[in-house]
Protein backbone atom coordinates (compact mmCIF):
# COMPACT_ATOMS: atom_id res chain seq x y z
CA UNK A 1 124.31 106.14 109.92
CA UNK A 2 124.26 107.42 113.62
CA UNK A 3 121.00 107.19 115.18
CA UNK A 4 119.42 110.53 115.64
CA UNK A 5 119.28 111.31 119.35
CA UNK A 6 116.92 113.63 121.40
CA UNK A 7 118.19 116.25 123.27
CA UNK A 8 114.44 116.54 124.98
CA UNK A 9 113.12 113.17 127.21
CA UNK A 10 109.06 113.47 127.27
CA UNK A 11 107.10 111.40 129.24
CA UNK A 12 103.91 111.38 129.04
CA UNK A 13 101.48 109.67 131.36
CA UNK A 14 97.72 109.08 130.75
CA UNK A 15 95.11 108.69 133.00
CA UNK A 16 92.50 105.74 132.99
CA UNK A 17 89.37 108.34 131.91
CA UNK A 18 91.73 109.60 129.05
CA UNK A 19 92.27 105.96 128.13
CA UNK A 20 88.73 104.89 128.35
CA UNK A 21 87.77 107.40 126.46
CA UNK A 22 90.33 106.86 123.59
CA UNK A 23 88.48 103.40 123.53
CA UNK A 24 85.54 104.80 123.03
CA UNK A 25 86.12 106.51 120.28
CA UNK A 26 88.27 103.75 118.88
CA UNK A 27 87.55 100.56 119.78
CA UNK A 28 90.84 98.71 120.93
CA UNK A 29 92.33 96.26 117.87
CA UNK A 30 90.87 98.70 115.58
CA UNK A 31 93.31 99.22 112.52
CA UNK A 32 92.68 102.23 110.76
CA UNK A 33 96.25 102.21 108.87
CA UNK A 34 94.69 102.00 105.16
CA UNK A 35 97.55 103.24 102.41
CA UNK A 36 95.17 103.46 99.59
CA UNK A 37 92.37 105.81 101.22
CA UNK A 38 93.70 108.98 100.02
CA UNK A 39 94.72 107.29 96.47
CA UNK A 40 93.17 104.34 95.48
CA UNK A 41 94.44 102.55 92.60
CA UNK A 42 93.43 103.38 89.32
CA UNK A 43 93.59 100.09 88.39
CA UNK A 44 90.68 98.95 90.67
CA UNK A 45 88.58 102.45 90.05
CA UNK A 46 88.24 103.00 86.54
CA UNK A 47 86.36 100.36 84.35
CA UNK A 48 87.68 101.07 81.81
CA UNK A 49 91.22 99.81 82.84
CA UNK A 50 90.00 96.07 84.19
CA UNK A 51 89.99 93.45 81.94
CA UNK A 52 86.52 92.26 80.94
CA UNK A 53 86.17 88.74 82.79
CA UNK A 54 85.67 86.83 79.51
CA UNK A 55 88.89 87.94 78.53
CA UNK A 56 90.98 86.85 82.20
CA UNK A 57 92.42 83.58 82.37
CA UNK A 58 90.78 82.37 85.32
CA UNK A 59 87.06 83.60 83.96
């Protein structure tokens, strides 16, 4: 596969009040990435689906 190319170059610049105030907001090393918000497992919701601990192998 060819690697899709821009025909547009965009830089953009931003200043140290915009910056500070991203920071603000969100402090900096803050990870907000989290791939099960939206969905969360059904497996780890429902009660109903874990297995009771007398019955786990480590229990």
């Amino acid at each position: 596969m060819k690697p899709i190319r821009s025909r547009h170059c965009v830089t953009l610049t931003l200043d140290d009040a915009t910056l500070d105030r991203i920071d603000e907001i969100v402090p900096p090393g803050t990870n907000r990435y989290e791939p099960n918000a939206a969905f969360p497992p059904r497996s780890l919701t429902e009660p109903a689906r874990r297995r009771p601990l007398s019955e786990r192998a480590a229990a």
